[in-house]
Protein backbone atom coordinates (compact mmCIF):
# COMPACT_ATOMS: atom_id res chain seq x y z
CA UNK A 1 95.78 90.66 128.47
CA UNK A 2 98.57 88.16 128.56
CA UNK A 3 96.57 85.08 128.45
CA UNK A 4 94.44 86.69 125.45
CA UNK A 5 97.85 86.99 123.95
CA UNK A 6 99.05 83.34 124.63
CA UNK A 7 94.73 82.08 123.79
CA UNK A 8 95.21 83.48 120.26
CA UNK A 9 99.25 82.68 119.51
CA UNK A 10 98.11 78.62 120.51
CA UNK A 11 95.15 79.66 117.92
CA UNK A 12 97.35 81.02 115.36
CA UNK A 13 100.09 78.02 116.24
CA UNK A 14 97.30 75.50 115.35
CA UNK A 15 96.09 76.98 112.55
CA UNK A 16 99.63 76.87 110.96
CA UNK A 17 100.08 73.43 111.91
CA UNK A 18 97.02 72.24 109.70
CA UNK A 19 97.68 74.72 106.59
CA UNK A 20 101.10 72.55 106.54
CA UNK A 21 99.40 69.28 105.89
CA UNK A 22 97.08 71.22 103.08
CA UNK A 23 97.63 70.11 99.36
CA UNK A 24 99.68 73.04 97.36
CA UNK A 25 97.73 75.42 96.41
CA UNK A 26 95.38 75.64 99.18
CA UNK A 27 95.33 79.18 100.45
CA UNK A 28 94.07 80.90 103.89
CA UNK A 29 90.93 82.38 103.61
CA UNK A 30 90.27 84.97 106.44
CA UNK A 31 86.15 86.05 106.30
CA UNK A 32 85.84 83.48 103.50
CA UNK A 33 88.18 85.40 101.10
CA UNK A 34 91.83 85.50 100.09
CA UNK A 35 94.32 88.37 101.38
CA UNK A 36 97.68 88.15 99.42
CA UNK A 37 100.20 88.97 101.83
CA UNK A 38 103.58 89.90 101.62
CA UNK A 39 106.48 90.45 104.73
CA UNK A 40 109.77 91.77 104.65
CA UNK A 41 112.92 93.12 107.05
CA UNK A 42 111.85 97.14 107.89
CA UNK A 43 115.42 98.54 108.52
CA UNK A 44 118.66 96.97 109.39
CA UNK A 45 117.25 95.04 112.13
CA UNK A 46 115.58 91.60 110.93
CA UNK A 47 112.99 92.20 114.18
CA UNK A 48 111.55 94.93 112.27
CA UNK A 49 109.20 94.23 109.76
CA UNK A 50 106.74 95.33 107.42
CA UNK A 51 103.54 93.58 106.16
CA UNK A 52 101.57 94.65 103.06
CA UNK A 53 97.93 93.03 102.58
CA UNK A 54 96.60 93.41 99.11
CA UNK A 55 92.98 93.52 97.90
CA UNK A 56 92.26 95.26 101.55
CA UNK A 57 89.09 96.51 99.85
CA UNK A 58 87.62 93.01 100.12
CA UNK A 59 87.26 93.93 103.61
CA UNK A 60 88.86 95.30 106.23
CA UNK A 61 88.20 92.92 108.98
CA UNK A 62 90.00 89.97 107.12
CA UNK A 63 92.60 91.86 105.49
CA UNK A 64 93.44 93.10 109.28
CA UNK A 65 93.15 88.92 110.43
CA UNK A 66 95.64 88.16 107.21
CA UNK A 67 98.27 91.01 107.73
CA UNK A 68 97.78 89.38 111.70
CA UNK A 69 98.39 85.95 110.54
CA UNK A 70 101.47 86.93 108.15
CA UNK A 71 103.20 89.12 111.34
CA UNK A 72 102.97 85.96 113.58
CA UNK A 73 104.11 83.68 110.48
CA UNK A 74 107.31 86.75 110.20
CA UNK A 75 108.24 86.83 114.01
CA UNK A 76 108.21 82.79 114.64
CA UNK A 77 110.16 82.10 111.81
CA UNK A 78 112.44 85.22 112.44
CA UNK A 79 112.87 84.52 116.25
CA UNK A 80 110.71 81.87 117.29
CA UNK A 81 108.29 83.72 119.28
CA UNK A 82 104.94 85.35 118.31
CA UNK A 83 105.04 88.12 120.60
CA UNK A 84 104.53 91.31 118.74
CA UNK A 85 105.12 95.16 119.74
CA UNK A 86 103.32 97.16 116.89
CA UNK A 87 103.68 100.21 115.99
CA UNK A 88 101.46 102.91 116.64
CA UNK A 89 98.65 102.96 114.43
CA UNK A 90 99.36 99.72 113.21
CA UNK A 91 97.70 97.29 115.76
CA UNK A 92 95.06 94.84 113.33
CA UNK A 93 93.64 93.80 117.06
CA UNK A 94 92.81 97.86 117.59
CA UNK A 95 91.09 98.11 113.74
CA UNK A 96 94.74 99.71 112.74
CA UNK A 97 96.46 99.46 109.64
CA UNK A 98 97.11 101.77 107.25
CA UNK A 99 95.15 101.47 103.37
CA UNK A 100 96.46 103.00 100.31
CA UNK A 101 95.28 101.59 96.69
CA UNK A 102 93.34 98.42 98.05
CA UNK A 103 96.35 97.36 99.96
CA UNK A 104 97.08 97.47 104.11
CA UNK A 105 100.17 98.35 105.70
CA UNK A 106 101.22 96.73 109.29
CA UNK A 107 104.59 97.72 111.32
CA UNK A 108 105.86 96.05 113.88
CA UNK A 109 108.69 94.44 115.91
CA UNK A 110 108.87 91.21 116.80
CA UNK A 111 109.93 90.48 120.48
CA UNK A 112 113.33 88.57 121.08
CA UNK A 113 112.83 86.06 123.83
């Protein structure tokens, strides 16, 4: 399970490192579509977080990849690791995330090195 986790945070690592040399403008597309997504502090402590994915009704497999992709974007630049403890229910990896209006919900922490 560990090395899955550290396969797809060098994955998601990579990725990030080539959408920085894109033009502006250039968006992630995740199953060929775009997933606006948003993340902000959930509580008083900054390792909390929440992530909303709109236009979830695209489908759910990519919104679940972009609210994924915005979590590990939240925790590196929050505390410079990728490791994330979600919250139950919330797990894109385990087809969680809540929908409500054509948007998804994640929770989670990130994990303080």
């Amino acid at each position: 399970m560990k090395t899955r986790n550290h396969i797809f945070c060098a994955l998601v690592a990579g990725a990030m490192a080539l959408t920085a040399c894109a033009k502006p403008g250039d968006r992630v597309l995740f199953d060929g579509k775009y997933y606006p997504t948003r993340s902000k502090k959930d509580g008083d402590e900054r390792s909390n977080f929440v992530v909303t994915v709109r236009r979830a009704e695209q489908g759910i497999a990519g919104a679940r990849q972009a609210g994924l992709w915005e979590a590990t974007r939240y925790c590196v630049e929050t505390v410079g690791d990728s490791t994330i403890t979600w919250q139950p229910g919330s797990d894109p990896e385990a087809g969680g995330g809540f929908t409500d209006g054509g948007s998804m919900t994640l929770r989670g922490s990130c994990v303080k090195w």
